[in-house]
Every structure is written in C-alpha cells, then in structure tokens.
C-alpha atoms as a PDB file:
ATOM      1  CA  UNK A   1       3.145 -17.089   8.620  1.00  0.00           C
ATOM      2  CA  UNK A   2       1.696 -13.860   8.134  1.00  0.00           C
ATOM      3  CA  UNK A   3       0.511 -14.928   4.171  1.00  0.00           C
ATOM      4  CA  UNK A   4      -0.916 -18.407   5.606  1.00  0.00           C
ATOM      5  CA  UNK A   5      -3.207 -16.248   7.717  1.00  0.00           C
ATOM      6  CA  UNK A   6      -4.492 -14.701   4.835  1.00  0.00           C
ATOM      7  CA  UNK A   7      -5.035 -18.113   3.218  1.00  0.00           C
ATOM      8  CA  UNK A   8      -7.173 -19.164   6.235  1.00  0.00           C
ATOM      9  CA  UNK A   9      -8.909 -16.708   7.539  1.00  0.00           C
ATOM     10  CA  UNK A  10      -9.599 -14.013   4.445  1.00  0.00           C
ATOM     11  CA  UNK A  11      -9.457 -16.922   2.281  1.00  0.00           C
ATOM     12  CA  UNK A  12      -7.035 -15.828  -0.653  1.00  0.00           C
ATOM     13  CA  UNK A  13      -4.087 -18.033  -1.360  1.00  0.00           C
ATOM     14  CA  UNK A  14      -0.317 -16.847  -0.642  1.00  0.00           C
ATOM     15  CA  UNK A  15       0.517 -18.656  -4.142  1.00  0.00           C
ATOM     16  CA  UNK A  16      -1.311 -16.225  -6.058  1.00  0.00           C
ATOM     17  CA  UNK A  17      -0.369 -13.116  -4.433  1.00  0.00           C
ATOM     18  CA  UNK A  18       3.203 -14.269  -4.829  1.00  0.00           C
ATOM     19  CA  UNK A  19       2.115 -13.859  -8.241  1.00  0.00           C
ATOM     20  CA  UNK A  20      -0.108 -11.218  -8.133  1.00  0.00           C
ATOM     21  CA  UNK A  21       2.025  -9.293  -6.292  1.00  0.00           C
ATOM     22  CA  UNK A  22       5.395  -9.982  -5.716  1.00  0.00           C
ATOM     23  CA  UNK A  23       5.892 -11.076  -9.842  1.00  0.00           C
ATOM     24  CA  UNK A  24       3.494  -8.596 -11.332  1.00  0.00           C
ATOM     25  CA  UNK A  25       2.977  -5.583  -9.349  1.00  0.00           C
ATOM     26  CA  UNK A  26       7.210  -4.737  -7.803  1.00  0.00           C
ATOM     27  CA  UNK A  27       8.388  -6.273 -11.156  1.00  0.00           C
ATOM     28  CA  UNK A  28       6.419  -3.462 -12.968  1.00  0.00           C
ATOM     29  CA  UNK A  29       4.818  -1.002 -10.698  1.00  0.00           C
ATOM     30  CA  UNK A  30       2.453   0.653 -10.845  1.00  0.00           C
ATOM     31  CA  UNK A  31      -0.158  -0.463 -12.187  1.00  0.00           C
ATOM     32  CA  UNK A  32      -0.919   0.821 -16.159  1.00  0.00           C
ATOM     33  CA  UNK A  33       1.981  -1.135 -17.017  1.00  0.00           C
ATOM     34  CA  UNK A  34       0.927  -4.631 -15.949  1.00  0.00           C
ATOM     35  CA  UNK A  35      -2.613  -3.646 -17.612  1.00  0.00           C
ATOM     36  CA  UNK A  36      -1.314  -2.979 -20.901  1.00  0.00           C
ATOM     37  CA  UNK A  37      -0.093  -6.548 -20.912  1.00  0.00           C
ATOM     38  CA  UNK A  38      -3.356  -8.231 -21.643  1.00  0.00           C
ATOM     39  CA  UNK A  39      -5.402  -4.989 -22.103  1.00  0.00           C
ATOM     40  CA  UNK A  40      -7.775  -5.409 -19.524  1.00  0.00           C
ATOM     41  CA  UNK A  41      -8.231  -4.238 -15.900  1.00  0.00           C
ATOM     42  CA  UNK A  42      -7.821  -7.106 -13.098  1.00  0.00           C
ATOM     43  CA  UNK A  43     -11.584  -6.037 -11.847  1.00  0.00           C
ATOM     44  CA  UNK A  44     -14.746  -6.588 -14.760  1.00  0.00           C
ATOM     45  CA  UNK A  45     -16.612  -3.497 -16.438  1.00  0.00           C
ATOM     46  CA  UNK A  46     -13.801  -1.204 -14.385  1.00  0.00           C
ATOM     47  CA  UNK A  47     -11.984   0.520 -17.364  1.00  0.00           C
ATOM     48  CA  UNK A  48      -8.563   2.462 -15.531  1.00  0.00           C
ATOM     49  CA  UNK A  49      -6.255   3.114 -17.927  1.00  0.00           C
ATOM     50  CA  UNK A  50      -6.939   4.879 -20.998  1.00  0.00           C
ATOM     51  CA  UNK A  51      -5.301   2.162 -23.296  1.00  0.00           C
ATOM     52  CA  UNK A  52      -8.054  -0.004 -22.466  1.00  0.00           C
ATOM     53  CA  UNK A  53     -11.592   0.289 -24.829  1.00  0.00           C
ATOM     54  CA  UNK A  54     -14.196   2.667 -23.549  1.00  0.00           C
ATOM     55  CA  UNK A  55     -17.106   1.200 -23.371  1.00  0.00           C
ATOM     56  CA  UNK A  56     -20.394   2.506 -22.989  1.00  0.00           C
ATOM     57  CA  UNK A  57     -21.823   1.762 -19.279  1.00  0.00           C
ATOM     58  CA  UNK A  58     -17.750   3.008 -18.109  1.00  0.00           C
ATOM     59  CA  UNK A  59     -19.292   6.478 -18.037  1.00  0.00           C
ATOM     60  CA  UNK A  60     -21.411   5.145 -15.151  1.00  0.00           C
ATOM     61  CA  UNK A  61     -18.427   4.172 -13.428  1.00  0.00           C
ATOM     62  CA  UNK A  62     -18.032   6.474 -10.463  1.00  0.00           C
ATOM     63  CA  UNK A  63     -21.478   5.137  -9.386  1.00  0.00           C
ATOM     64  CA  UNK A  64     -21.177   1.695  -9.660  1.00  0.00           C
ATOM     65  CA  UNK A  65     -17.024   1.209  -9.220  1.00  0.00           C
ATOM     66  CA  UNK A  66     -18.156   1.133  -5.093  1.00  0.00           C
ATOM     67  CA  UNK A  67     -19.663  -2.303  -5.230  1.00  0.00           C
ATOM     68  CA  UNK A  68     -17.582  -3.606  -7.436  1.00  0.00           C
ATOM     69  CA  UNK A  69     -14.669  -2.648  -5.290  1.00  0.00           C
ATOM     70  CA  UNK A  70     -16.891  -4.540  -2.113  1.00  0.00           C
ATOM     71  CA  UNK A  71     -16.441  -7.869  -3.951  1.00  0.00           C
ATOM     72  CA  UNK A  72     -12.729  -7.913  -3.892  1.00  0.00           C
ATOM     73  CA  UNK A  73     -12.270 -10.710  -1.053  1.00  0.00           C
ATOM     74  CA  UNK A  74     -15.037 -12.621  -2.895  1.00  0.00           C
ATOM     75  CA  UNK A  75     -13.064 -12.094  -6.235  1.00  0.00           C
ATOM     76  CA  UNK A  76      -9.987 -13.072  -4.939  1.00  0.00           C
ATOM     77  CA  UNK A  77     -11.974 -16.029  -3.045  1.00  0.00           C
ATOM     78  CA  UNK A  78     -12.938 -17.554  -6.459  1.00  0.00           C
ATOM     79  CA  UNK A  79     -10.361 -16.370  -8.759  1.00  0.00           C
ATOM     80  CA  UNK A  80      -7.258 -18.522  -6.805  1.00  0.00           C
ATOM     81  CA  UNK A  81      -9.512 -21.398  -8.288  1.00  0.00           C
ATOM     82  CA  UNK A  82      -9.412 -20.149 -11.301  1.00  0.00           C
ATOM     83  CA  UNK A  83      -5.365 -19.352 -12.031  1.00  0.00           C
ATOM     84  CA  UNK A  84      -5.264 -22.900 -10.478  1.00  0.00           C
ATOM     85  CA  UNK A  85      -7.667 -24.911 -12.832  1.00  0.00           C
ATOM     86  CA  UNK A  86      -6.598 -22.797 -15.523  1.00  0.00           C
ATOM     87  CA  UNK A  87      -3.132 -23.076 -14.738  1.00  0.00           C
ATOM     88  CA  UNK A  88      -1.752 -19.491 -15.860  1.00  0.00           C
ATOM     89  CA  UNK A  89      -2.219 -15.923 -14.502  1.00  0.00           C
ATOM     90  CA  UNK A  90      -2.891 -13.148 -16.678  1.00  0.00           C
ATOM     91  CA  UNK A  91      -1.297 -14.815 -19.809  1.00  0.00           C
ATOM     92  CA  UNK A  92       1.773 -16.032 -17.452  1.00  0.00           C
ATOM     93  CA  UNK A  93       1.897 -19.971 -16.485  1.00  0.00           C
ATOM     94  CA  UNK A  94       0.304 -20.424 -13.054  1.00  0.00           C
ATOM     95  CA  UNK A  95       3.463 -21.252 -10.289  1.00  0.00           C
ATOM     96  CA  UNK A  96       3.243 -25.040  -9.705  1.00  0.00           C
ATOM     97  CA  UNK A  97       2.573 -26.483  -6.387  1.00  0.00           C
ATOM     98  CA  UNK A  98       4.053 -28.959  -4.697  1.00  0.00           C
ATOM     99  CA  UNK A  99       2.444 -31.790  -3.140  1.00  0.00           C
ATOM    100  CA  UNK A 100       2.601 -29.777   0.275  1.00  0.00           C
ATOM    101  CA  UNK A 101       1.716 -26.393  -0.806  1.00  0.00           C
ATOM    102  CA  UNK A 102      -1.314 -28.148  -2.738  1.00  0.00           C
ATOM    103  CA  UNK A 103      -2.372 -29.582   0.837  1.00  0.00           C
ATOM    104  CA  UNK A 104      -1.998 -25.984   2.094  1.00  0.00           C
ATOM    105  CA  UNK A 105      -3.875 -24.476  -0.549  1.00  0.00           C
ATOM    106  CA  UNK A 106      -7.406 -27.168  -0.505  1.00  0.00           C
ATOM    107  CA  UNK A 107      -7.101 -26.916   3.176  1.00  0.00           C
ATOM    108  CA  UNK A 108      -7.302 -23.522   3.502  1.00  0.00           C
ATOM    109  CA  UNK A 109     -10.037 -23.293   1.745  1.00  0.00           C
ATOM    110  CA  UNK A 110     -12.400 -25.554   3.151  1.00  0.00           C
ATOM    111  CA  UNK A 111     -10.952 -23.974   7.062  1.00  0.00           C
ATOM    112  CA  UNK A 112     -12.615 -20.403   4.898  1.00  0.00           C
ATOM    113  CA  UNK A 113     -15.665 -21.811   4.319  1.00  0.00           C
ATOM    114  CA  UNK A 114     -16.506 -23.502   7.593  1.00  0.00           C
ATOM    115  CA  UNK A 115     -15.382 -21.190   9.237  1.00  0.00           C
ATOM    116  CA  UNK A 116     -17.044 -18.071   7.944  1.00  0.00           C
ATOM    117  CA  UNK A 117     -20.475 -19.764   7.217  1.00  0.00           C
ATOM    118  CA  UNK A 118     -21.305 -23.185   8.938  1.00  0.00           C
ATOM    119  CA  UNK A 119     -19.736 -22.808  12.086  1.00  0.00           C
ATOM    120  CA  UNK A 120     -21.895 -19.611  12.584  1.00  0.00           C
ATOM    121  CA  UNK A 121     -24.578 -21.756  11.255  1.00  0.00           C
ATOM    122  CA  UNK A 122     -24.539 -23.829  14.359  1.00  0.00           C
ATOM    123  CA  UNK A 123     -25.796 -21.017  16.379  1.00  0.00           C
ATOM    124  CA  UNK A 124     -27.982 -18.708  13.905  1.00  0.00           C
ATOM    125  CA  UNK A 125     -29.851 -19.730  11.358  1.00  0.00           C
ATOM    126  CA  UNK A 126     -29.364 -19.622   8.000  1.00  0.00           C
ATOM    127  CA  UNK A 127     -30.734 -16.200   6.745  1.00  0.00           C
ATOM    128  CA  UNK A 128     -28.647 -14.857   9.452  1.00  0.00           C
ATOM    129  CA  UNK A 129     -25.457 -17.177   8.792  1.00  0.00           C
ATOM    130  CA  UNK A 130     -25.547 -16.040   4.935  1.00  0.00           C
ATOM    131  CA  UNK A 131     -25.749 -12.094   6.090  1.00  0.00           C
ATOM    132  CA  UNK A 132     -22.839 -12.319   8.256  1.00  0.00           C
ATOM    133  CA  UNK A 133     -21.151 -13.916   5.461  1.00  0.00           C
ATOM    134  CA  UNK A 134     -21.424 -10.886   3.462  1.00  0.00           C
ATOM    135  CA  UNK A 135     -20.695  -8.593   5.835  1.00  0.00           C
ATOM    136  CA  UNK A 136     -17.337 -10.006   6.284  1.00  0.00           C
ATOM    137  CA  UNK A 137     -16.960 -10.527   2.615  1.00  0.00           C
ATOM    138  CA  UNK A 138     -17.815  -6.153   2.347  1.00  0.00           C
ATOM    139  CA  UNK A 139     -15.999  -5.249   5.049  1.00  0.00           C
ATOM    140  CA  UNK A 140     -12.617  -7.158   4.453  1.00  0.00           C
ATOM    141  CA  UNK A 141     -13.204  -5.281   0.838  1.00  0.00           C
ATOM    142  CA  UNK A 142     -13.667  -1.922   2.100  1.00  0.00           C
ATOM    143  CA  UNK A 143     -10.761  -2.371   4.227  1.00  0.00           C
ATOM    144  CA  UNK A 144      -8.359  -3.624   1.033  1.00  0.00           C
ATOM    145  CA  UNK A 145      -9.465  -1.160  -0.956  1.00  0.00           C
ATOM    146  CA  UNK A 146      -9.583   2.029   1.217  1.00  0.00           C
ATOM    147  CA  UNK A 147      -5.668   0.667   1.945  1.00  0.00           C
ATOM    148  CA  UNK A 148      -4.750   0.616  -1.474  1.00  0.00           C
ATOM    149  CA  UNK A 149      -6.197   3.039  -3.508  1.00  0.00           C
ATOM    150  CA  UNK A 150      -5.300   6.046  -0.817  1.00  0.00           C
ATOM    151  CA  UNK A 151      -1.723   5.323  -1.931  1.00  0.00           C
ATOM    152  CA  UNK A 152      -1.914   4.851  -5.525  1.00  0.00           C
ATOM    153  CA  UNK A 153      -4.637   7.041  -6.497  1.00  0.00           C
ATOM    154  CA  UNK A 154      -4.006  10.101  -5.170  1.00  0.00           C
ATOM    155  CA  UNK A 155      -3.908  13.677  -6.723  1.00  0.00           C
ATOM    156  CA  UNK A 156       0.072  13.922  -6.272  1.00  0.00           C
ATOM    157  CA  UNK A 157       1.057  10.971  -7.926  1.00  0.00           C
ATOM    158  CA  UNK A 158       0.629  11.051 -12.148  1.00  0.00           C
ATOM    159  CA  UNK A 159      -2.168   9.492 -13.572  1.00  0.00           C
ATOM    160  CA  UNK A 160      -1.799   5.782 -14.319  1.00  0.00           C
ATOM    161  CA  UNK A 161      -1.447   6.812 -18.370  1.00  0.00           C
ATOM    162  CA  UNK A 162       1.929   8.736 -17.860  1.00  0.00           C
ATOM    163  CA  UNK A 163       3.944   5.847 -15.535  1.00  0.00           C
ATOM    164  CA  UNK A 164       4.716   4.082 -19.198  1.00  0.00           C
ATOM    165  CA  UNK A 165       6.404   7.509 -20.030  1.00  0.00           C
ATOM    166  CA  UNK A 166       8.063   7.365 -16.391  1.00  0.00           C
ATOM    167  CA  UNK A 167       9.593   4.544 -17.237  1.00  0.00           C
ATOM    168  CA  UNK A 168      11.207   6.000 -20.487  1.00  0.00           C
ATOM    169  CA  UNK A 169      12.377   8.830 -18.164  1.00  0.00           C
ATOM    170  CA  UNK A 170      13.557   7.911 -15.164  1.00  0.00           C
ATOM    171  CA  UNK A 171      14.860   5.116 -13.260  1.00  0.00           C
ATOM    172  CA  UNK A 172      13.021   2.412 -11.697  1.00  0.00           C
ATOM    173  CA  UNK A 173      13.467   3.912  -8.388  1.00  0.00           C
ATOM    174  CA  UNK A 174      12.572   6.966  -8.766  1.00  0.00           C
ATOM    175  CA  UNK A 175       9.092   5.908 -10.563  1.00  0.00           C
ATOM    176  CA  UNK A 176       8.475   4.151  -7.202  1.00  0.00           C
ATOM    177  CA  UNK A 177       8.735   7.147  -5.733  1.00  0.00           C
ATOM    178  CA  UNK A 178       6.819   9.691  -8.204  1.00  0.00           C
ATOM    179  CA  UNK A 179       4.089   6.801  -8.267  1.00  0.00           C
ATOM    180  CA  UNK A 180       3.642   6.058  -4.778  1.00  0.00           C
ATOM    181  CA  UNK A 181       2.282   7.865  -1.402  1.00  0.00           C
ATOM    182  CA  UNK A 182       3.045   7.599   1.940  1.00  0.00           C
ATOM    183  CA  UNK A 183       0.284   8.435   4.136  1.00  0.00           C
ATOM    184  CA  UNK A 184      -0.064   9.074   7.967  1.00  0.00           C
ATOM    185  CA  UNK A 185       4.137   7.819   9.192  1.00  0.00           C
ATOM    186  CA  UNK A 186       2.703   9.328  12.372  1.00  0.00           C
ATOM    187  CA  UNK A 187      -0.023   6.229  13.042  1.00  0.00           C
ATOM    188  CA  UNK A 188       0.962   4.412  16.232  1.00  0.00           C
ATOM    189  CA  UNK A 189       3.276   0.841  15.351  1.00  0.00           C
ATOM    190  CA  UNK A 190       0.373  -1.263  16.399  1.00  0.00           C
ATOM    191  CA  UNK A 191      -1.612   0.220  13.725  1.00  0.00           C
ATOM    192  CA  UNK A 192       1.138   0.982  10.907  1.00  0.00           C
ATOM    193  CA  UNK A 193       1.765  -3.354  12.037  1.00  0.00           C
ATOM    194  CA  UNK A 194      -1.997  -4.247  11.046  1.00  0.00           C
ATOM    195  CA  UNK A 195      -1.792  -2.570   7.844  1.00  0.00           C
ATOM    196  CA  UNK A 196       1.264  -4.237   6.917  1.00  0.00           C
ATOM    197  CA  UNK A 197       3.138  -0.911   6.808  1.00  0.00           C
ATOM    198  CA  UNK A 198       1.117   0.069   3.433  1.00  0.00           C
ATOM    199  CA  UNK A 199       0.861   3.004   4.732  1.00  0.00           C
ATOM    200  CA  UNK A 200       4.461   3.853   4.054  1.00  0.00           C
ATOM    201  CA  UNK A 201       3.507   2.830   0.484  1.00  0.00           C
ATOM    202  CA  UNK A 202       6.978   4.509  -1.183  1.00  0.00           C
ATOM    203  CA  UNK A 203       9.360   2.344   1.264  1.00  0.00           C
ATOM    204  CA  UNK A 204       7.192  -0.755   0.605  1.00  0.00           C
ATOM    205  CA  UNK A 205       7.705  -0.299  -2.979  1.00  0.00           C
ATOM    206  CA  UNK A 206      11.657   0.899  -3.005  1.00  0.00           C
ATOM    207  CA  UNK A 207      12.343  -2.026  -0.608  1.00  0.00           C
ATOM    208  CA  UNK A 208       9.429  -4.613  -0.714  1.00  0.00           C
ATOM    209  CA  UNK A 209      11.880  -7.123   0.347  1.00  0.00           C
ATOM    210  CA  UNK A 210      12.501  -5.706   3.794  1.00  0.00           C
ATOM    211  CA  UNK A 211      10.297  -6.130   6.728  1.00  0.00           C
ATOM    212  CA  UNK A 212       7.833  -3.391   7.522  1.00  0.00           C
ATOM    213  CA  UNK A 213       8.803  -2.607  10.889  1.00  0.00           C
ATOM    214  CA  UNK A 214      11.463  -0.956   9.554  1.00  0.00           C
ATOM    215  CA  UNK A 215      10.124   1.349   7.057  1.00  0.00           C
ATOM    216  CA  UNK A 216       9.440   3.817   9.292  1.00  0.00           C
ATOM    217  CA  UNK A 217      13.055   4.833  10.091  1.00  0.00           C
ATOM    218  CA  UNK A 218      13.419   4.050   6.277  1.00  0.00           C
ATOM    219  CA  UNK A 219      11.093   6.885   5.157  1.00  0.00           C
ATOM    220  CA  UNK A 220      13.238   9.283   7.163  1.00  0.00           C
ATOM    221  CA  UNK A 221      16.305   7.965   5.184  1.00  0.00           C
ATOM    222  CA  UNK A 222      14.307   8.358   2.055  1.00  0.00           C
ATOM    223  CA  UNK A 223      13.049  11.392   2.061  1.00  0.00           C
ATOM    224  CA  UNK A 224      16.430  12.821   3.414  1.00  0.00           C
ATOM    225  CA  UNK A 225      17.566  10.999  -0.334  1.00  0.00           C
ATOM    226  CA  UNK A 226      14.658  12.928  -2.348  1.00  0.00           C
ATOM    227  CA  UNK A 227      15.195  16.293  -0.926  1.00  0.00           C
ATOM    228  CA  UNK A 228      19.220  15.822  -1.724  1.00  0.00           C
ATOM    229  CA  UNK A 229      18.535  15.012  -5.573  1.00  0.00           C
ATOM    230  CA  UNK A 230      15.545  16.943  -5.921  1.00  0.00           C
ATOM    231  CA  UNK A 231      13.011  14.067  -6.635  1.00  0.00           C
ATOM    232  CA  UNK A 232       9.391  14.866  -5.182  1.00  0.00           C
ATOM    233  CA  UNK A 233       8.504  12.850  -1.828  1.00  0.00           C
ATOM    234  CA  UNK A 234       4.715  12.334  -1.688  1.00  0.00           C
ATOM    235  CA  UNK A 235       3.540  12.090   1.953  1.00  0.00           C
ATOM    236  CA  UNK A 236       0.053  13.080   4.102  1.00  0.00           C
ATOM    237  CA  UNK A 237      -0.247  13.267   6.956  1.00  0.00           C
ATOM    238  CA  UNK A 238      -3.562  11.625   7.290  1.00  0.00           C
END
C-alpha cells in the first residue's frame, strides 16, 4: 500500500524501485559498487565515484549538483517510462508486468498528472497551475535528497571509492554497517513513520526486509552487537 502511494501521488512507479532499490541498491550497497557496473552515475553531469571519467564542467559540481538534485521526482517521473519502453534497467532486463500491474502502472500516472496540474488548473490559472507544479516537483526533491544523502554521505562513513575494498575485507554485514548512518533514533514515531524509518539507515540496510517500526528497538540490539565485536556504530543525534 505504502509503494502504491508513491505511484499516485509522487508519481514514481513501485516496479522500478523494486528494481532500483530492492535488486540494486541491498543486493550491493552502497552505492560505488552498483556504479561501477555501467560506469556512470544514476543522475547526468554528477560524477561520484572516482572510477567514473572526470570531465571538465565536474569541477563546477558543488555549485550546480543543488538543482540537479531538485529534479529527482521529475527524473524519476520520466525515467519509469523509460526502463519501461526500453525494457531493461541499467544494463539489467526491465521486470515484466503483468496485465494488472500494467493497469496499475498507466493509471497511476495519468491520477499524477491530473492531479498535480489540471485539477489545480480548475481554480488558478495556468501560470499559476504550472508554478505549483514545480514547487511540488522541488520540494518532494529536497525532501528525498536531504533523507538520503544525510545517511550515506556523511564524514564517518568511507568514501564511496573504498566500499569495493570493504567488500574484499569484511563481510556483507558489517559493510552495511561501516557504510551506513543512523541519524536522530530520538525523533518522535510519527516522524521516524513519515520518513520510512531512513533515519535508522544501518537497521534499514542490515534488515531491509523487516518493517520499520521496529528498527528502533533493533538499533539498540545492534549497536549492543557492534560494541561486543568491536565494529564502529555510526549514529547522530541530529
């Protein structure tokens, strides 16, 4: 239920995030290693890994990486079209759908578009329609982004470059762990609920199975694991 709210009303399909996520990301966290797959980052002109070519405007990239980042609802919008005209995701064959997941997937769509641009249409015109259209589109971004990125990018995980090595090193669960942050286990259930319990990033990645309700008394569990075998536990507490 929860992913066929996403497919209506933020307009990205639970088909390719089943992908996207579930296949790619937990079958090879974090991300450098699904990169080096096809060599390319997921997002255009963003270069972040060091296996991929350097390019000239990437030096420019802590200025313009922002806006790129405030197109991610629109990019994920458009680019469910894409794996499904196309067929395959990133190289791998696209998941076929069913007559009934097909009906799920066009209808969903066309519930997006009328309802985040021409039913506000009836009641403001069209200047105004196509603004609140992007604001949504920004916002929704902001909000994925500032979600993800506090978790994965963070000074006391590794850089992406060295989780290859991890890999080589360690075992898969403890590479969730050196790769991952949990931030703020003190927010209030409602809110930890509404961010999908992302914020307990390490849990979500050790058990991504499991529903995230439980991950706070999980964290407790795992961290109580860490400190026994000696394996760093990121957390912040904001």
């Amino acid at each position: 239920m929860c992913c066929y709210f996403g497919d209506f009303f933020l307009g990205m399909s639970s088909f390719s995030w089943s992908m996207e996520h579930n296949l790619f990301h937990h079958r090879s966290f974090n991300f450098e290693v699904q990169f080096i797959q096809n060599d390319e980052s997921p997002i255009v002109f963003l270069r972040q890994n060091s296996r991929e070519e350097y390019k000239w405007y990437h030096k420019y990239q802590p200025f313009y990486c922002w806006f790129l980042y405030l197109t991610t609802n629109s990019r994920w919008f458009l680019s469910d079209w894409m794996f499904l005209l196309l067929g395959e995701y990133r190289g791998e064959p696209f998941i076929e759908l069913d007559q009934r997941e097909q009906k799920i997937f066009y209808i969903s769509k066309v519930f997006f578009i009328f309802y985040t641009f021409f039913l506000p249409s009836f009641f403001h015109d069209i200047g105004y329609t196509f603004l609140l259209t992007i604001i949504f589109q920004v916002v929704c971004s902001f909000l994925y982004f500032m979600l993800f990125v506090v978790n994965r990018i963070n000074i006391d995980v590794l850089p992406m470059d060295y989780y290859s090595k991890l890999y080589n090193e360690h075992d898969w669960a403890t590479v969730q762990i050196m790769s991952s942050v949990t931030y703020q286990p003190s927010l209030p259930w409602i809110v930890s609920f509404f961010f999908h319990g992302l914020n307990y990033q390490t849990e979500h990645n050790l058990f991504p199975s499991i529903d995230h309700s439980y991950y706070p008394e999980i964290s407790k569990i795992v961290k109580s694991t860490c400190d026994e075998f000696g394996v760093q536990y990121n957390s912040r507490p904001t």
